[in-house]
Every structure is written in C-alpha cells, then in structure tokens.
C-alpha atoms as a PDB file:
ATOM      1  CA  UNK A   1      95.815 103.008  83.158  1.00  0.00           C
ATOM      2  CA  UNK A   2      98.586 102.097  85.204  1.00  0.00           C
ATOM      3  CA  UNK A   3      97.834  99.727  88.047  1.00  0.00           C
ATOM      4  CA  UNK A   4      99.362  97.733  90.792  1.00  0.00           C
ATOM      5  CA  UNK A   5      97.623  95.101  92.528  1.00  0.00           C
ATOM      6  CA  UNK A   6      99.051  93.309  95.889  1.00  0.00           C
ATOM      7  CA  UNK A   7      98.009  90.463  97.239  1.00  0.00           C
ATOM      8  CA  UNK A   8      98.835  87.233  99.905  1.00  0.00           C
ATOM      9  CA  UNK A   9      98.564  89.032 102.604  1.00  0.00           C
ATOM     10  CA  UNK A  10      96.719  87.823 106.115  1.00  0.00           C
ATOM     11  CA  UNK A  11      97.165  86.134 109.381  1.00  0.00           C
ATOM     12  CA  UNK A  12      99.947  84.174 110.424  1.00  0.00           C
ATOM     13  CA  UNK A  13     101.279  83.238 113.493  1.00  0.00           C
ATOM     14  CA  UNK A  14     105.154  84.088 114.672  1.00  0.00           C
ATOM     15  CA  UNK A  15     107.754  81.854 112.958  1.00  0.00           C
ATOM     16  CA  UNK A  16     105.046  81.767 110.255  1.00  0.00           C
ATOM     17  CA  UNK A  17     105.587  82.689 106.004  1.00  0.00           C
ATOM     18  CA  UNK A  18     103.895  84.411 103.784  1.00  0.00           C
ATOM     19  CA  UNK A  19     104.177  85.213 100.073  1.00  0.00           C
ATOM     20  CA  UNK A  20     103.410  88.468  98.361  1.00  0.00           C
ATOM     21  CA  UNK A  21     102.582  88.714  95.350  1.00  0.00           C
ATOM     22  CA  UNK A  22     102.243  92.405  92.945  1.00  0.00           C
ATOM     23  CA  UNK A  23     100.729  92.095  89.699  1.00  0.00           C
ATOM     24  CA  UNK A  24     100.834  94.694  87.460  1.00  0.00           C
ATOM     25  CA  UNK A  25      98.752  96.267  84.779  1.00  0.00           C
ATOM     26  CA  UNK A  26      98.822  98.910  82.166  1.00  0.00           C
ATOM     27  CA  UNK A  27     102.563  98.712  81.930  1.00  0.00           C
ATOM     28  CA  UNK A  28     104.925  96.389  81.444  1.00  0.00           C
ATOM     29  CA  UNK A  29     106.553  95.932  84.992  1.00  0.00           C
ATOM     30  CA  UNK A  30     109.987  94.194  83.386  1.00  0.00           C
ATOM     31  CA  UNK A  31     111.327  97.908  82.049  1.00  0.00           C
ATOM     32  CA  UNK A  32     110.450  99.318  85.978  1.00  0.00           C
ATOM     33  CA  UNK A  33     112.408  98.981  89.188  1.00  0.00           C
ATOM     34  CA  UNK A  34     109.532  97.923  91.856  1.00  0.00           C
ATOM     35  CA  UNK A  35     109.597  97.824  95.725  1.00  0.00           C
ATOM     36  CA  UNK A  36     107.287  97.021  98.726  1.00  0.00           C
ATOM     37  CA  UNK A  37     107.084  99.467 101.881  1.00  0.00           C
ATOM     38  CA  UNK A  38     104.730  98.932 105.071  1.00  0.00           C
ATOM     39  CA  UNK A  39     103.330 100.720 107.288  1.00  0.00           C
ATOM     40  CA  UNK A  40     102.378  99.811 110.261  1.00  0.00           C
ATOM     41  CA  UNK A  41      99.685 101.615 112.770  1.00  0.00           C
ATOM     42  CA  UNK A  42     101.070 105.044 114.009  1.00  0.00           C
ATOM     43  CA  UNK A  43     104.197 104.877 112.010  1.00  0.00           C
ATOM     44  CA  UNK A  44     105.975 106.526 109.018  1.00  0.00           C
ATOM     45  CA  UNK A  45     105.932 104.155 105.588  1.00  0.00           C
ATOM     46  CA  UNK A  46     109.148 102.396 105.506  1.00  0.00           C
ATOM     47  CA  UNK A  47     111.257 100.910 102.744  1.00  0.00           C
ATOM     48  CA  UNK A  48     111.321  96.901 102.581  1.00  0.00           C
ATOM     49  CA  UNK A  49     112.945  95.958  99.598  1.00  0.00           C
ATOM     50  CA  UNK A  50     113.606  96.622  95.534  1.00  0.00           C
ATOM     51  CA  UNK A  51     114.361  95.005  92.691  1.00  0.00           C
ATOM     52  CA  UNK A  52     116.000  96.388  89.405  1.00  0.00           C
ATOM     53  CA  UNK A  53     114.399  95.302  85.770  1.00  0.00           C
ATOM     54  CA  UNK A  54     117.922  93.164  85.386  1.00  0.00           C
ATOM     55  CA  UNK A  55     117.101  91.320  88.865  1.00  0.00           C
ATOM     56  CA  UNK A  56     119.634  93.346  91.005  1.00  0.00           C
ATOM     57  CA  UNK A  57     117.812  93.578  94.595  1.00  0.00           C
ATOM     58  CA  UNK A  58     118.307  95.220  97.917  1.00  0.00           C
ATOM     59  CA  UNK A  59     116.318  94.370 101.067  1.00  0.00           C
ATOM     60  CA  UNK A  60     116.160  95.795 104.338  1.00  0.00           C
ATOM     61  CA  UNK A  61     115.004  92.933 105.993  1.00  0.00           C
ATOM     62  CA  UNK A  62     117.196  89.864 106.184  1.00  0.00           C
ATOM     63  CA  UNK A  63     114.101  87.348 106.530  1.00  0.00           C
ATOM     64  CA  UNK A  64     112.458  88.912 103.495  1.00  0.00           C
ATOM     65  CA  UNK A  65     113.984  88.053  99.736  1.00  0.00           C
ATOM     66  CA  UNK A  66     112.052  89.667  96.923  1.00  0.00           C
ATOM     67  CA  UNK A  67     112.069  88.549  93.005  1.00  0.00           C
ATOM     68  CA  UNK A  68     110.174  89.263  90.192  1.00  0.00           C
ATOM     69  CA  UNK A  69     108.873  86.924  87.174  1.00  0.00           C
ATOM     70  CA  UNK A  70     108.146  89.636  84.245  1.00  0.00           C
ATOM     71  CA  UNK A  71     106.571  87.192  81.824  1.00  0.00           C
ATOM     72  CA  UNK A  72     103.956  87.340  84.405  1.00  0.00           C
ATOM     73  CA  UNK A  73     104.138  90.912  84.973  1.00  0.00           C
ATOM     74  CA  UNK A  74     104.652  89.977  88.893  1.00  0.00           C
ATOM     75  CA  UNK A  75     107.187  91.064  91.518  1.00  0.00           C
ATOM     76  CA  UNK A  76     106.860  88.993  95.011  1.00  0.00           C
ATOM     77  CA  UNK A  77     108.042  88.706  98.447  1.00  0.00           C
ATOM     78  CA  UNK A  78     108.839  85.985 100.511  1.00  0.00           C
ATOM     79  CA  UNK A  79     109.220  86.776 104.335  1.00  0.00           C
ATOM     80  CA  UNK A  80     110.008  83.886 106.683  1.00  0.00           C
ATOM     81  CA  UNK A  81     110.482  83.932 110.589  1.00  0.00           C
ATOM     82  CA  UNK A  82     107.058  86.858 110.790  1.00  0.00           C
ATOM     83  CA  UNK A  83     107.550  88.184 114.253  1.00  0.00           C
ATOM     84  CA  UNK A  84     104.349  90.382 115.160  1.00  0.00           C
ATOM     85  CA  UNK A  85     106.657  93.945 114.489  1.00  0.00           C
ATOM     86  CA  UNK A  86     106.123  92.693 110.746  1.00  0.00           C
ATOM     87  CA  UNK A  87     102.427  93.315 111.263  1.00  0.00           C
ATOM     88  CA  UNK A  88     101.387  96.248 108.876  1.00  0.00           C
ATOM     89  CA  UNK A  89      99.794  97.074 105.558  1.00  0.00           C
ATOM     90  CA  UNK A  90     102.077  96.282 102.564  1.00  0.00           C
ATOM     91  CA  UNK A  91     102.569  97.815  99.371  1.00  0.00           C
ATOM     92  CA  UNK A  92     104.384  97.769  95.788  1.00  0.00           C
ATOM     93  CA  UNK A  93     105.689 100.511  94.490  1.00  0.00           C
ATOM     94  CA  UNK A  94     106.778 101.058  90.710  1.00  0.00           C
ATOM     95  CA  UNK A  95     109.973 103.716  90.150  1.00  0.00           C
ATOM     96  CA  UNK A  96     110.186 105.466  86.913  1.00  0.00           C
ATOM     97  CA  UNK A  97     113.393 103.717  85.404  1.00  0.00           C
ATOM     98  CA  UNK A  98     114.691 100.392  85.713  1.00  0.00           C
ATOM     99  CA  UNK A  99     116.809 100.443  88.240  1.00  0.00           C
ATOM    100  CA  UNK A 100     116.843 100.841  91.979  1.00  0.00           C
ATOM    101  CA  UNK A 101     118.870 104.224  91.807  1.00  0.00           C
ATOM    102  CA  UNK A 102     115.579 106.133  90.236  1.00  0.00           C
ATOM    103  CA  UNK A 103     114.271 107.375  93.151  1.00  0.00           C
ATOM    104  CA  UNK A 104     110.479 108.565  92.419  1.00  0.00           C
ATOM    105  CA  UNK A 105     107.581 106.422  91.787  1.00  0.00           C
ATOM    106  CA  UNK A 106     104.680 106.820  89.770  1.00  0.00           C
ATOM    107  CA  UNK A 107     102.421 104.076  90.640  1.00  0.00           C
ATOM    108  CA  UNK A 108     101.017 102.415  93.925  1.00  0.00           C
ATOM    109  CA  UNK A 109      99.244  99.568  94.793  1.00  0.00           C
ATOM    110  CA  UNK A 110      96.321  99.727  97.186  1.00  0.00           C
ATOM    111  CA  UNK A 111      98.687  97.513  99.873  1.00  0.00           C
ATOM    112  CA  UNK A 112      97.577  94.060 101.672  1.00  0.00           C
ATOM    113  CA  UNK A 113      97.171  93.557 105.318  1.00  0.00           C
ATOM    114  CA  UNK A 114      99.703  91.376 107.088  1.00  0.00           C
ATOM    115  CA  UNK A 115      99.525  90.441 110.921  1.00  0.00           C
ATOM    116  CA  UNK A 116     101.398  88.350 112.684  1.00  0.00           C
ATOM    117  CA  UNK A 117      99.805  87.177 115.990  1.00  0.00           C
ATOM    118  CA  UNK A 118      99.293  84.312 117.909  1.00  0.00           C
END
C-alpha cells in the first residue's frame, strides 16, 4: 500500500520556522517527484513546492526551500519568516515519474496543520 505520512506541523508565531517532514511508505519515494500544497480555510489547494528524484526543485515561495533524503524515504520543507497567510493544512504529494514535469499524482498524504499566530 502506498502511503504518505506528513508531519511537523503546529503553532508558531510570525517570524517563526517550522520543518516538514513526509515520510513515505510502500514505495520507494527516491524514483518519484514529490511536492507539498496547502490549503488554507475557504480557498482552492495551491502548489508550494517540488522536487525531482535527481534533486532538481522549484518553489513558489521564496521563504520555503524543500529537499529530500531518499535513504530515509523522506522529502521536507523548511519555511522561515511564517507570516499568518502561511496558516493552512499542508500536504505531500507523490507524481508518477521522477521528475517535476509529470504532472499527475497518485498518492496523498493526510496533510498537517500549520498556523501562524501570535
């Protein structure tokens, strides 16, 4: 069974960082593109960031830097600077090839609560 599993998140005040971490199961998550999406109350899922297999990466958000250890089957992300509009459910997302070009998925993780608040 394929299976993604996030977790770090919580509450942090503004300025404040926080590392998450998605561990995966079932698969081996090195052959497998992976990226993280929120969604925040009221509003559409949006794209964060990915990383290729190789380690090639593209992130939306300039605070956020994402990387990936595959010996232990774990892609994280680092976001620095949380402002409150960071505040929403996070999740990892595995793409069916290894690079960032594949562009369906066919495995979510159940997603881990960030807020930022003071």
């Amino acid at each position: 069974q394929l299976q993604l599993v996030e977790s770090g998140g919580g509450l942090v005040q503004p300025g404040g960082s926080l590392r998450l971490s998605c561990v995966a199961s079932g698969f081996t998550l090195g052959s497998r593109a992976i990226d993280w999406f929120r969604q925040a109350p009221g509003k559409e899922r949006e794209g964060v960031s990915c990383i290729g297999s190789s380690g090639g990466s593209t992130t939306v958000k300039g605070r956020f830097t994402i990387s990936r250890d595959n010996a232990k089957n774990t892609v994280y992300l680092q976001m620095n600077n949380l402002k409150p509009e960071d505040t929403a459910v996070y999740y990892c997302a595995a793409r069916t090839g290894p690079t960032c070009i594949f562009d369906s998925y066919d495995t979510w993780g159940q997603g881990t609560q960030v807020t930022v608040s003071s």
